[in-house]
PDB file of N, CA and C in Angstrom:
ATOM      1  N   UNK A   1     -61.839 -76.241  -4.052  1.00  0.00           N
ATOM      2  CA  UNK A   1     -62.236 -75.623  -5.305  1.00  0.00           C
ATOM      3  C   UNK A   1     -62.972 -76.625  -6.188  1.00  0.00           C
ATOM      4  N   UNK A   2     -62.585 -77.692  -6.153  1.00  0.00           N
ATOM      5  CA  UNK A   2     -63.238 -78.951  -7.130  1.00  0.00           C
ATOM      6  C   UNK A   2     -64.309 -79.040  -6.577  1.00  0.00           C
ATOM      7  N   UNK A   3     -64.878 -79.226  -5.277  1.00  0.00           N
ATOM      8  CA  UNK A   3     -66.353 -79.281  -4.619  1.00  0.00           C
ATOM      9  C   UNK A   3     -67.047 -78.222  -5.512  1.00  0.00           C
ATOM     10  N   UNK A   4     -66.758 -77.077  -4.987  1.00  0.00           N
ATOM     11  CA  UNK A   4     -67.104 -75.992  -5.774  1.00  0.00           C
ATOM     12  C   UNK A   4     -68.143 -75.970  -7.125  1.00  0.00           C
ATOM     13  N   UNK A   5     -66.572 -76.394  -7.845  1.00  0.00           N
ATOM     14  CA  UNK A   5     -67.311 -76.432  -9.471  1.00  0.00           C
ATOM     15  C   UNK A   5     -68.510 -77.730  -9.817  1.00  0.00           C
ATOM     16  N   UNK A   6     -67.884 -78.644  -8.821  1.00  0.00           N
ATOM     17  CA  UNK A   6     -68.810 -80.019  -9.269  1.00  0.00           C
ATOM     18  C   UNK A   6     -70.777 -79.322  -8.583  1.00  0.00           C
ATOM     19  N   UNK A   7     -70.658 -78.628  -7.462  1.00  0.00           N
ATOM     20  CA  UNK A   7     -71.894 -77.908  -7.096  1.00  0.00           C
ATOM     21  C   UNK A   7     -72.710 -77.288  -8.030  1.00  0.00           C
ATOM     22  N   UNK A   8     -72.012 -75.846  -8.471  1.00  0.00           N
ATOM     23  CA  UNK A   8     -72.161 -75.517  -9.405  1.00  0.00           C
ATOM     24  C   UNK A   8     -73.649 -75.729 -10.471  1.00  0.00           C
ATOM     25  N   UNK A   9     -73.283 -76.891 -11.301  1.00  0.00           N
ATOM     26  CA  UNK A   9     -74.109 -77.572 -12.046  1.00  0.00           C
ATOM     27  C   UNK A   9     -75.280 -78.075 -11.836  1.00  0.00           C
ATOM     28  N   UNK A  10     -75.282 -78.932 -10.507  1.00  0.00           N
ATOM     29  CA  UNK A  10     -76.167 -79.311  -9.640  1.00  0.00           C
ATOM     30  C   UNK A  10     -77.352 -78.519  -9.567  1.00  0.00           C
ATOM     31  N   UNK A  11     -76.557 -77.157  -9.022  1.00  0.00           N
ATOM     32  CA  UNK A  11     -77.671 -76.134  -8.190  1.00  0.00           C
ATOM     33  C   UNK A  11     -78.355 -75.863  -9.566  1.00  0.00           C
ATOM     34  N   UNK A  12     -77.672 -75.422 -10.951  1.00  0.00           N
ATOM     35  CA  UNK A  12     -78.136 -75.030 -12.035  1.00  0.00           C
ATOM     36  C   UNK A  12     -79.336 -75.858 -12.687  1.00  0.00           C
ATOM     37  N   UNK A  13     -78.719 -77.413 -11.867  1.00  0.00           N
ATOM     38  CA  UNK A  13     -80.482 -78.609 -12.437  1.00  0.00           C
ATOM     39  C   UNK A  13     -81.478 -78.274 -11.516  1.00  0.00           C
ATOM     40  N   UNK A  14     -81.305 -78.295 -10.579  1.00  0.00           N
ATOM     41  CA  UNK A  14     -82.256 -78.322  -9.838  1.00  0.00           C
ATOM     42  C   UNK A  14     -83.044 -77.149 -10.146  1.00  0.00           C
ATOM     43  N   UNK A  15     -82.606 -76.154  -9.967  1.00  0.00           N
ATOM     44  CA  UNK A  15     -83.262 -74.502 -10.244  1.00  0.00           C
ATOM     45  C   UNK A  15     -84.201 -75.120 -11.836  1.00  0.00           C
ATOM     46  N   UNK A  16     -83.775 -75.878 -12.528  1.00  0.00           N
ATOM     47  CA  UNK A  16     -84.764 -75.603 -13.981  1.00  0.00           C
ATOM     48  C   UNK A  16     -85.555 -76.562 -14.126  1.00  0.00           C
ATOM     49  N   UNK A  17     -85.563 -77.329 -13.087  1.00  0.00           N
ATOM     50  CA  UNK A  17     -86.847 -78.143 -12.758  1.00  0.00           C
ATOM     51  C   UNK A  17     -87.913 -77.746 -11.927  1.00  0.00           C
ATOM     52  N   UNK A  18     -87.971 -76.722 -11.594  1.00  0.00           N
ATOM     53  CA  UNK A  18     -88.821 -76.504 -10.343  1.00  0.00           C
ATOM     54  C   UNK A  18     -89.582 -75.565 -11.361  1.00  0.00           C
ATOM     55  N   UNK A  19     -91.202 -75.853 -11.414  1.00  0.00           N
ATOM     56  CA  UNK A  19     -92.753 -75.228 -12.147  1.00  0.00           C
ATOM     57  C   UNK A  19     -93.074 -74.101 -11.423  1.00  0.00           C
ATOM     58  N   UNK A  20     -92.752 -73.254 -12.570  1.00  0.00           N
ATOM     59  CA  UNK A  20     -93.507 -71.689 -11.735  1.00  0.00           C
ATOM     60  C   UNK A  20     -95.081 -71.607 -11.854  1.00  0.00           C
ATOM     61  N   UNK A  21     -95.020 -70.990 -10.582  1.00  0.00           N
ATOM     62  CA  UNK A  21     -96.842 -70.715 -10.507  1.00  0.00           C
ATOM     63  C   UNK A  21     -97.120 -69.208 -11.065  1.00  0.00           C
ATOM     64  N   UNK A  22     -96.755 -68.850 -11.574  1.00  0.00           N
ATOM     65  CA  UNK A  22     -97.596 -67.527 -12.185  1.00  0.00           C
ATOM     66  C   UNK A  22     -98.104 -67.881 -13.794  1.00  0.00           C
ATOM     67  N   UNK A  23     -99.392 -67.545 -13.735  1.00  0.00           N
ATOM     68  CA  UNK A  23     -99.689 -67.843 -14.872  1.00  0.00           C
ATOM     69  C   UNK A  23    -100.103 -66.244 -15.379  1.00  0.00           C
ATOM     70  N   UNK A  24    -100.503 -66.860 -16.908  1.00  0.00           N
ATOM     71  CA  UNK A  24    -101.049 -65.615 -17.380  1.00  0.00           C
ATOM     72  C   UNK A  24    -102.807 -66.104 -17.773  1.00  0.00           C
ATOM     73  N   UNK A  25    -103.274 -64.850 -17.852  1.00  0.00           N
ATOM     74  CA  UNK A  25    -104.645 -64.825 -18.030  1.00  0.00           C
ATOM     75  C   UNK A  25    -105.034 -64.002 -19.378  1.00  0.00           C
ATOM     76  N   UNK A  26    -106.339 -64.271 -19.662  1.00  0.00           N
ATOM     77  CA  UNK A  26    -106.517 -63.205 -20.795  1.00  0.00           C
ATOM     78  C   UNK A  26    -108.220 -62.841 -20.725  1.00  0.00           C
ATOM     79  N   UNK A  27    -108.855 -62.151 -21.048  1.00  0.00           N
ATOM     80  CA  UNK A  27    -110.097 -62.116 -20.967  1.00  0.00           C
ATOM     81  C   UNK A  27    -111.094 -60.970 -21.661  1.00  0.00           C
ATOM     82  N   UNK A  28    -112.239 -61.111 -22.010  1.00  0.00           N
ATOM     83  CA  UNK A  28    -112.911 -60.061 -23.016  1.00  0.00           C
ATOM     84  C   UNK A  28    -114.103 -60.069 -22.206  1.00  0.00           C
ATOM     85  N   UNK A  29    -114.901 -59.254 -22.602  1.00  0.00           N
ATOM     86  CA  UNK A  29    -116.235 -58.935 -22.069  1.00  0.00           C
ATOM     87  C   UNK A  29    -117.203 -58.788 -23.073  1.00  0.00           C
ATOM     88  N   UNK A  30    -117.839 -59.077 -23.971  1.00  0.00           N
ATOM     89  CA  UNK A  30    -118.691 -58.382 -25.270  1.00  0.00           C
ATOM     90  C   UNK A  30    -120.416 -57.923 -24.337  1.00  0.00           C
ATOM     91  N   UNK A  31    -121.065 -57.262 -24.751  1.00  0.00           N
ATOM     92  CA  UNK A  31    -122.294 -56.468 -24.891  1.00  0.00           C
ATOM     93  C   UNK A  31    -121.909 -55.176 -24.975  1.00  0.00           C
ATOM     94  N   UNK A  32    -123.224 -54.660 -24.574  1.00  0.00           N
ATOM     95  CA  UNK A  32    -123.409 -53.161 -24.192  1.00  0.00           C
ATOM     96  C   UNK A  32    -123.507 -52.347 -23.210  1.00  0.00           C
ATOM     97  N   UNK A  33    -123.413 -51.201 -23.289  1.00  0.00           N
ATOM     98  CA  UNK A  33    -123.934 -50.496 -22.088  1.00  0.00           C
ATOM     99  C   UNK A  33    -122.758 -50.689 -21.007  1.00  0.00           C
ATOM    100  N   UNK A  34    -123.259 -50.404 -19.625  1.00  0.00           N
ATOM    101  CA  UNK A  34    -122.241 -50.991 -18.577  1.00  0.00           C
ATOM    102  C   UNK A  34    -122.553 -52.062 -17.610  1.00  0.00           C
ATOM    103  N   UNK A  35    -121.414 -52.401 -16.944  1.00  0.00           N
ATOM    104  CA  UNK A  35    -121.047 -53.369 -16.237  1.00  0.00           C
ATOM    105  C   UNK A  35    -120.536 -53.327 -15.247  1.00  0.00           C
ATOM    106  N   UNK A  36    -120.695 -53.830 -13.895  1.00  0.00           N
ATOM    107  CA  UNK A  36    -119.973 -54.206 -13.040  1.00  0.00           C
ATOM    108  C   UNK A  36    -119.602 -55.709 -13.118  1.00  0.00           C
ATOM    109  N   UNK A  37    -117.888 -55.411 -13.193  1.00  0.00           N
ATOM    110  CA  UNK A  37    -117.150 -56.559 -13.538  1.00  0.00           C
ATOM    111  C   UNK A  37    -116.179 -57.067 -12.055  1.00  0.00           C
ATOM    112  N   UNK A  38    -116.578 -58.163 -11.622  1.00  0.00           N
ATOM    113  CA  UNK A  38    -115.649 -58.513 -10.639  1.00  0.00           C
ATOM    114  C   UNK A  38    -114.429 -59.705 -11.174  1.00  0.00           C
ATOM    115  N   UNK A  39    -113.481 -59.330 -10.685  1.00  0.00           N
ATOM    116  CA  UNK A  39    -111.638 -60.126 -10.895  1.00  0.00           C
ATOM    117  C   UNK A  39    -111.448 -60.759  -9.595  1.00  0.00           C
ATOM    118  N   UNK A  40    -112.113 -62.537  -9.681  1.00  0.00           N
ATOM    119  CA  UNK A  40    -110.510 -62.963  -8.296  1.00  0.00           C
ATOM    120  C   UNK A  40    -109.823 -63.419  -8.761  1.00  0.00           C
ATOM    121  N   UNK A  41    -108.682 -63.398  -8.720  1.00  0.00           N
ATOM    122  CA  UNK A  41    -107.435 -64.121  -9.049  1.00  0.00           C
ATOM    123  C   UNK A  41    -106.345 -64.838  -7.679  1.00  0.00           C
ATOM    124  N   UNK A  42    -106.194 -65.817  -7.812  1.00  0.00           N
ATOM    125  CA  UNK A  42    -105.258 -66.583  -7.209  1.00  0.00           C
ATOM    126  C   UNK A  42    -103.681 -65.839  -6.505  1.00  0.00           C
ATOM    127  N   UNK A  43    -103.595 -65.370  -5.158  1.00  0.00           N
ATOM    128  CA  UNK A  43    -102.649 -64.634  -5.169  1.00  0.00           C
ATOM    129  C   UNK A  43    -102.548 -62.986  -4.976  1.00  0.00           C
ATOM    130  N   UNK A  44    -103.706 -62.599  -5.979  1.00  0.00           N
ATOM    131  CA  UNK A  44    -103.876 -60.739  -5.740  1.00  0.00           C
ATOM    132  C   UNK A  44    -105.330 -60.585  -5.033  1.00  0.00           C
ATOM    133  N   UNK A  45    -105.345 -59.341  -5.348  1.00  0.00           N
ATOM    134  CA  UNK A  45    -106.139 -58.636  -4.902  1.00  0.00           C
ATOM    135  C   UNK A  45    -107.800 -59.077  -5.402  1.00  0.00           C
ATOM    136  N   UNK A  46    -108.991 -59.286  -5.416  1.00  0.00           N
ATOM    137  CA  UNK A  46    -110.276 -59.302  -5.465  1.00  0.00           C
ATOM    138  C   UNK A  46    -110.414 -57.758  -6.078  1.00  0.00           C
ATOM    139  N   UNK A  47    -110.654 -57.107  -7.448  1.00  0.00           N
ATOM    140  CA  UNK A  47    -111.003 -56.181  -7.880  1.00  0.00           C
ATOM    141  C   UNK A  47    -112.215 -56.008  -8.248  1.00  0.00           C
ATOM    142  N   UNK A  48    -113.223 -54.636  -8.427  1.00  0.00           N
ATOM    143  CA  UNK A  48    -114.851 -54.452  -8.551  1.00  0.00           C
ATOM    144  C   UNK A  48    -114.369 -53.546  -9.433  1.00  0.00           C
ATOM    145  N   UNK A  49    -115.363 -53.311 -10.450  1.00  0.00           N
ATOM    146  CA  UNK A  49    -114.955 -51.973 -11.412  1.00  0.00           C
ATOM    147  C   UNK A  49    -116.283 -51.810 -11.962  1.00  0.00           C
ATOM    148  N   UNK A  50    -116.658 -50.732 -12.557  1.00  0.00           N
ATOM    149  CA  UNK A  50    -117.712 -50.819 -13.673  1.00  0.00           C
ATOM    150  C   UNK A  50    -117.274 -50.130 -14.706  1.00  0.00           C
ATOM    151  N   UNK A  51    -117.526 -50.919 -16.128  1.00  0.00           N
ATOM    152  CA  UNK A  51    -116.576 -50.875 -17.618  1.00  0.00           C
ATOM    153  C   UNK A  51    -117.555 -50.654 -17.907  1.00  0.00           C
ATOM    154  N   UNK A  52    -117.156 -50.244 -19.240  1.00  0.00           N
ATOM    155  CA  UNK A  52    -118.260 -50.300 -20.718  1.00  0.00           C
ATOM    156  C   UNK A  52    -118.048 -51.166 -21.266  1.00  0.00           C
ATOM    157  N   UNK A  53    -118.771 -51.832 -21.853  1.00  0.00           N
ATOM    158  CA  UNK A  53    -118.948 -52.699 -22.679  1.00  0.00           C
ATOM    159  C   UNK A  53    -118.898 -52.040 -24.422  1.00  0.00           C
ATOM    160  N   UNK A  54    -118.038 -53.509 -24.812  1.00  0.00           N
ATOM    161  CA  UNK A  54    -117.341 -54.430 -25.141  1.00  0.00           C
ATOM    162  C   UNK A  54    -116.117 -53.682 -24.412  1.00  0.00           C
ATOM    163  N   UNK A  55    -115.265 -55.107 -23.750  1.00  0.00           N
ATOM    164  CA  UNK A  55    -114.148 -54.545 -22.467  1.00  0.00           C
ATOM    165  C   UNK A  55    -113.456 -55.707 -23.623  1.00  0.00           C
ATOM    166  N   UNK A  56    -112.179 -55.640 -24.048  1.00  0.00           N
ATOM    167  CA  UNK A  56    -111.855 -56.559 -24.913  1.00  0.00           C
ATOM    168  C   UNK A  56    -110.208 -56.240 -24.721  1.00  0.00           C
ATOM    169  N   UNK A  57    -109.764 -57.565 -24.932  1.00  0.00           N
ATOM    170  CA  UNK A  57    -108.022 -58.085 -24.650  1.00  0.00           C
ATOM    171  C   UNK A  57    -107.280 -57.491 -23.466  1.00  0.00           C
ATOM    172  N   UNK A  58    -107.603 -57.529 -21.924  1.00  0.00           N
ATOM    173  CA  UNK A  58    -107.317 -57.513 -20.651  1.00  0.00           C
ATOM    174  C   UNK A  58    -106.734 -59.026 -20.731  1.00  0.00           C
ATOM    175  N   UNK A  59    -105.626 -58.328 -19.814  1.00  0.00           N
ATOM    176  CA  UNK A  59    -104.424 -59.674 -19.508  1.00  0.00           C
ATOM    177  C   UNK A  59    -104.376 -59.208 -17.622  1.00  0.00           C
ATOM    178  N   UNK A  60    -103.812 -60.236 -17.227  1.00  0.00           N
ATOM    179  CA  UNK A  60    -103.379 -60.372 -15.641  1.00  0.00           C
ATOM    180  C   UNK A  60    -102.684 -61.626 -15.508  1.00  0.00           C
ATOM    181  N   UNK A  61    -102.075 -61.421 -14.055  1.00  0.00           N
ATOM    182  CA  UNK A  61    -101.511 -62.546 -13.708  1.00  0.00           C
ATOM    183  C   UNK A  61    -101.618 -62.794 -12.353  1.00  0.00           C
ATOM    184  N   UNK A  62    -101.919 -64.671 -12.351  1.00  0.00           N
ATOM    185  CA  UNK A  62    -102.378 -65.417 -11.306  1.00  0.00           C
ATOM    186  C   UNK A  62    -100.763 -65.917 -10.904  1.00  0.00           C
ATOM    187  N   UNK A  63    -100.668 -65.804  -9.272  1.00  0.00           N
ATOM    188  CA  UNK A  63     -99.341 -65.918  -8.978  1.00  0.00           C
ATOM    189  C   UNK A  63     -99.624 -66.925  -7.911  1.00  0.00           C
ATOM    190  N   UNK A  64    -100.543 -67.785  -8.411  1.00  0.00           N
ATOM    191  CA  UNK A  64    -100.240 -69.002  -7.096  1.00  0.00           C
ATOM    192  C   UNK A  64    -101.390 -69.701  -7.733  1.00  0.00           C
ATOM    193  N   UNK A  65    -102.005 -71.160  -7.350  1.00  0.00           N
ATOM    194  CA  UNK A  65    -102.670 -72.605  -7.721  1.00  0.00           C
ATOM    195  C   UNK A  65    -104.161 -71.976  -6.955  1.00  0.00           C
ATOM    196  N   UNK A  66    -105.277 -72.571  -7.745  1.00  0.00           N
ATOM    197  CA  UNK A  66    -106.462 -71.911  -7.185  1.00  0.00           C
ATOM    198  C   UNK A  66    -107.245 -71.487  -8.579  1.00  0.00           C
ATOM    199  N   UNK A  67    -108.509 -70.543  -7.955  1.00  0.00           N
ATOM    200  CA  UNK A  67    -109.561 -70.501  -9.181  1.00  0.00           C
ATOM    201  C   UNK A  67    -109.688 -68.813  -9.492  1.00  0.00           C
ATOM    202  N   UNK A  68    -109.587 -68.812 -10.543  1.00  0.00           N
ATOM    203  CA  UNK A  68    -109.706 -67.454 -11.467  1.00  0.00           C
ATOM    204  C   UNK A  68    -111.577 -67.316 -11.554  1.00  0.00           C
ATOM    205  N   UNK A  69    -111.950 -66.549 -11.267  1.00  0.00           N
ATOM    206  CA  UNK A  69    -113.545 -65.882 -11.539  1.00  0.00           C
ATOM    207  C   UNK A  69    -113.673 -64.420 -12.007  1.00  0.00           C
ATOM    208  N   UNK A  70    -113.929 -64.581 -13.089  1.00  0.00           N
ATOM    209  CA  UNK A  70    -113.946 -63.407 -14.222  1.00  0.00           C
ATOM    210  C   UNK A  70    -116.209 -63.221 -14.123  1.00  0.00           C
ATOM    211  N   UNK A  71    -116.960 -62.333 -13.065  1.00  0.00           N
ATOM    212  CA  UNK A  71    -118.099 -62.571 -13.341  1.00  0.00           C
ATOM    213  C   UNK A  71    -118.507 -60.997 -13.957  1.00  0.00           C
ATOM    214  N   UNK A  72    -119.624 -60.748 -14.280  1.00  0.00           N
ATOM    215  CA  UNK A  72    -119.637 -59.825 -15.291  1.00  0.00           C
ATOM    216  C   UNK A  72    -121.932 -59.767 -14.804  1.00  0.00           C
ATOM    217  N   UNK A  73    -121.838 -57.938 -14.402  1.00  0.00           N
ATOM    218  CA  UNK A  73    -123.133 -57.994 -13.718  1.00  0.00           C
ATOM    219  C   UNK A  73    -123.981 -56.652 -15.243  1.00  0.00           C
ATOM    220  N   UNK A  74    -124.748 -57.068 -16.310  1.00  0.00           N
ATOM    221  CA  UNK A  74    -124.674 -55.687 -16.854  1.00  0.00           C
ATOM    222  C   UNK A  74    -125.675 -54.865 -16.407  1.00  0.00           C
ATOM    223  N   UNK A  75    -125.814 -53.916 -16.931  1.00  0.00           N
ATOM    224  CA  UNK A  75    -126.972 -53.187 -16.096  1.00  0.00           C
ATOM    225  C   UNK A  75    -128.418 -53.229 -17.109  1.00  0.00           C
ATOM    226  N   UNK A  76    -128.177 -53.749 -18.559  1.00  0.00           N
ATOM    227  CA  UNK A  76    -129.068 -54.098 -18.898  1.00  0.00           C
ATOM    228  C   UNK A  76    -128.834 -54.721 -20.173  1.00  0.00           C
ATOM    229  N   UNK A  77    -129.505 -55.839 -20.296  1.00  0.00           N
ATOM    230  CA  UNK A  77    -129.342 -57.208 -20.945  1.00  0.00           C
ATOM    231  C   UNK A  77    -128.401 -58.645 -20.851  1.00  0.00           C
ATOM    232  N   UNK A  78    -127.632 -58.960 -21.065  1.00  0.00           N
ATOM    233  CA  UNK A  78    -126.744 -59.796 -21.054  1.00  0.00           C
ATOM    234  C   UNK A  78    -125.655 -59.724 -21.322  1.00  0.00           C
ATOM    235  N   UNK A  79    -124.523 -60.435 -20.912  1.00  0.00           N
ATOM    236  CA  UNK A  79    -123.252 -60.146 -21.032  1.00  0.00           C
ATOM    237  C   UNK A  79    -122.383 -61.395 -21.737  1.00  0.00           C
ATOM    238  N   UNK A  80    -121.649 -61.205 -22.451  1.00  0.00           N
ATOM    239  CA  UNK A  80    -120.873 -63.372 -22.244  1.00  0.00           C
ATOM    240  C   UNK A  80    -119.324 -62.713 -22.008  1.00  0.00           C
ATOM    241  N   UNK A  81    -119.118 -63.540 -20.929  1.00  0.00           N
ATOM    242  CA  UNK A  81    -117.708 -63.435 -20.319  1.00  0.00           C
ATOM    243  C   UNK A  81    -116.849 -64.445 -21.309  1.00  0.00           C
ATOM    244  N   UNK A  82    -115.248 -63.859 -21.366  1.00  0.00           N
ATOM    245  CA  UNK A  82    -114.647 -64.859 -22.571  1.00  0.00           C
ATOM    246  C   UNK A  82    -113.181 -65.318 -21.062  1.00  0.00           C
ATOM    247  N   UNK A  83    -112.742 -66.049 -20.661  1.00  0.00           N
ATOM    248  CA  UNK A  83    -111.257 -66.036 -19.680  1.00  0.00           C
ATOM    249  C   UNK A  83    -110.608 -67.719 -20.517  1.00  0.00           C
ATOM    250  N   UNK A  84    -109.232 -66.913 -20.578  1.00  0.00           N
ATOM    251  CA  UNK A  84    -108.397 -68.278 -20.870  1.00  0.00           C
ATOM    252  C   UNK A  84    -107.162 -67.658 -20.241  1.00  0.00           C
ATOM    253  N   UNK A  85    -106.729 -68.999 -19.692  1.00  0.00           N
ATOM    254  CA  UNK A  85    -105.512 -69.233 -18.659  1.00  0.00           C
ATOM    255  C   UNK A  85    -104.156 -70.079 -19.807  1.00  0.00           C
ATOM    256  N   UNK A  86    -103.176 -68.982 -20.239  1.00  0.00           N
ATOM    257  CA  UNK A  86    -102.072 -69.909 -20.678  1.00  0.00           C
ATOM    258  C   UNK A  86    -102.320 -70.489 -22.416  1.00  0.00           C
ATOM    259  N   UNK A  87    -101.975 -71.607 -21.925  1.00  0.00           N
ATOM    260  CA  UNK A  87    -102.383 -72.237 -23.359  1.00  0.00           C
ATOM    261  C   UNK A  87    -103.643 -73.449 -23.062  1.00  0.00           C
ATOM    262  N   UNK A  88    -104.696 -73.208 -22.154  1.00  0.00           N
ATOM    263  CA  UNK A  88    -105.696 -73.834 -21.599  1.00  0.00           C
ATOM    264  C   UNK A  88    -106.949 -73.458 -22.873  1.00  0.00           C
ATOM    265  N   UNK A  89    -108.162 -74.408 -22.534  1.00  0.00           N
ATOM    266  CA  UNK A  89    -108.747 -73.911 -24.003  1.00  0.00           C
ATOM    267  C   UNK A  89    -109.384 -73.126 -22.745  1.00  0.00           C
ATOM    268  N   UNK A  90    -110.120 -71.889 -23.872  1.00  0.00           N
ATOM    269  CA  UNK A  90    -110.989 -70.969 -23.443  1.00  0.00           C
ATOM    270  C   UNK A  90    -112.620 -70.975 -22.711  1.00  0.00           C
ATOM    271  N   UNK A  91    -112.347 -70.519 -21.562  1.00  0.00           N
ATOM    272  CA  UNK A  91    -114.264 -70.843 -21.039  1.00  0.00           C
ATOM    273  C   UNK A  91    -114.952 -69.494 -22.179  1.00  0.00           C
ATOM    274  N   UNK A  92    -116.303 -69.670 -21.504  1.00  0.00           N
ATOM    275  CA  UNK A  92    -117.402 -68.680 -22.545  1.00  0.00           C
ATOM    276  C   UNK A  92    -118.166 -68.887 -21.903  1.00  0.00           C
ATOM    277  N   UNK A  93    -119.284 -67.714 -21.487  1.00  0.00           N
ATOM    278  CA  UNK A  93    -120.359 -68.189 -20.503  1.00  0.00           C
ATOM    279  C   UNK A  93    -121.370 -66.663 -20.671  1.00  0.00           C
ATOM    280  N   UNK A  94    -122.350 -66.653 -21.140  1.00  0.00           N
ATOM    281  CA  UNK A  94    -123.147 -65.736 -20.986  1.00  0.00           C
ATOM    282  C   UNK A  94    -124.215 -65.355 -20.297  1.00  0.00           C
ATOM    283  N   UNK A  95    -124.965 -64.375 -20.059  1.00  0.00           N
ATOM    284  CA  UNK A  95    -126.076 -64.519 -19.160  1.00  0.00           C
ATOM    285  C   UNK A  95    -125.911 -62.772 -18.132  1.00  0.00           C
ATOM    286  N   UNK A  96    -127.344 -62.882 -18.048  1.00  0.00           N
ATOM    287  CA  UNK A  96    -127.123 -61.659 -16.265  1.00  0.00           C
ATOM    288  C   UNK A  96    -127.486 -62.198 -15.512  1.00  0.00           C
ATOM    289  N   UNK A  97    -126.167 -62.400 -14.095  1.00  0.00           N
ATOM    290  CA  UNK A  97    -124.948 -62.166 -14.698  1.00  0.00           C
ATOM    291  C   UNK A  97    -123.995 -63.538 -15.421  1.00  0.00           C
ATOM    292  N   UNK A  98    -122.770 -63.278 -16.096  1.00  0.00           N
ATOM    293  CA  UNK A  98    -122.586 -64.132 -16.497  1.00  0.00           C
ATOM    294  C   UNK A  98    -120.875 -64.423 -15.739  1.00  0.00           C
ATOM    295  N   UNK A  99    -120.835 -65.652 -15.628  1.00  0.00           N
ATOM    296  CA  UNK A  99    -119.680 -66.264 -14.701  1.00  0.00           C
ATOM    297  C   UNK A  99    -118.769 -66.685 -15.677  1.00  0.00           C
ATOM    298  N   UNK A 100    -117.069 -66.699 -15.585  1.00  0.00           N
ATOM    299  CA  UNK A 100    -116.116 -67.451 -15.660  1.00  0.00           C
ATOM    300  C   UNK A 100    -115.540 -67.739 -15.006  1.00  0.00           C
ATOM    301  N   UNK A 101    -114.706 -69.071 -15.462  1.00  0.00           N
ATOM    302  CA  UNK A 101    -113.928 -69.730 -14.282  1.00  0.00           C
ATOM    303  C   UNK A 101    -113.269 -70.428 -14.525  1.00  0.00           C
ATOM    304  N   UNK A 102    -112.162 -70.524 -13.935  1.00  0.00           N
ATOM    305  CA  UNK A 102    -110.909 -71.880 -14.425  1.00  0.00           C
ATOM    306  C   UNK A 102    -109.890 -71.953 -13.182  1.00  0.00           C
ATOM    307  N   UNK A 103    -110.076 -73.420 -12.528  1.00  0.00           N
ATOM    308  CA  UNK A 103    -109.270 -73.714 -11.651  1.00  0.00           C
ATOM    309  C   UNK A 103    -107.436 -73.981 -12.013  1.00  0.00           C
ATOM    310  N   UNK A 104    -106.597 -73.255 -11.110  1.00  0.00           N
ATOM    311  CA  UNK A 104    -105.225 -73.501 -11.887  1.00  0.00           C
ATOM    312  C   UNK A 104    -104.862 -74.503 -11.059  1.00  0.00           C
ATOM    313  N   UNK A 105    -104.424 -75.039 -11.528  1.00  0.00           N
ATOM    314  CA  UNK A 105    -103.757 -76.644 -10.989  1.00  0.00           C
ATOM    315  C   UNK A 105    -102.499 -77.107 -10.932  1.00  0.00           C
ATOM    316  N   UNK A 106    -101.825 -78.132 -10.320  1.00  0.00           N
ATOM    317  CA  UNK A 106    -100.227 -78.012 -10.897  1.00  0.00           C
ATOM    318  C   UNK A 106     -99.999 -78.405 -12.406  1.00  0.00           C
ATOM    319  N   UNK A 107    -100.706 -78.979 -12.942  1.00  0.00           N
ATOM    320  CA  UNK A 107    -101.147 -79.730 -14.170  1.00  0.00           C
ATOM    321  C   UNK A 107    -101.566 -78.576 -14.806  1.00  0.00           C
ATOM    322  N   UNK A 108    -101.635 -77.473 -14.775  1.00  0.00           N
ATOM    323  CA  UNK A 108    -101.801 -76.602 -15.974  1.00  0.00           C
ATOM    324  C   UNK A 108    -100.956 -75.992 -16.824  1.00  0.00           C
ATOM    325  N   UNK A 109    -100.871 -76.025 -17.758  1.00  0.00           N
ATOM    326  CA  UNK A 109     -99.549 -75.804 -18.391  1.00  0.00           C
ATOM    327  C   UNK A 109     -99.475 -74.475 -18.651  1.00  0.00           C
ATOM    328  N   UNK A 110     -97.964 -73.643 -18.589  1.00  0.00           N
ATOM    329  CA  UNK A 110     -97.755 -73.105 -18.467  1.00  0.00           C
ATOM    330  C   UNK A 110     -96.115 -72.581 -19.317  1.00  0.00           C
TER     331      UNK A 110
END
């Protein structure tokens, strides 16, 4: 029984040291008109969609280390993609089309 309890504690350190990989994401879209917007994320699925523009405060989650690409195709004029990972500072990138991106790392905080 004394093994036991002295375990116990142990297992309880170890478990709250170990860095989870799921992060969170956040991301906006501003122009007009529409868009075909592609999502990879680290872990899921590769998603295609076409939004309207302004696409604004979309969240997801990256469940493993690797690169987030938020790209954004409009069908006419320009687009600026907004993606921030966590408490990471924010990319911004405009253009047709316009790319985001942020590699997650073990070093990203979370």
């Amino acid at each position: 029984m004394k093994k036991l309890l002295l375990l116990i504690p142990v297992l309880a350190l170890a478990a709250c040291g170990q860095k989870s990989y799921t992060y969170e994401a956040f991301y906006d879209i501003e122009g007009t008109g529409k868009a075909e917007m592609t999502l990879v994320v680290p872990g899921g699925a590769t998603q295609t969609e076409t939004v309207d523009l302004p696409f604004k405060n979309r969240a997801m989650l990256a469940n493993d280390l690797g690169k987030i690409t938020l790209t954004v195709k409009p069908q006419n004029g320009q687009a600026t993609c907004k993606l921030r990972v966590e408490k990471e500072k924010e990319i911004t990138n405009a253009g047709s089309p316009a790319t985001c991106s942020y590699e997650i790392t073990k070093d990203t905080d979370n």
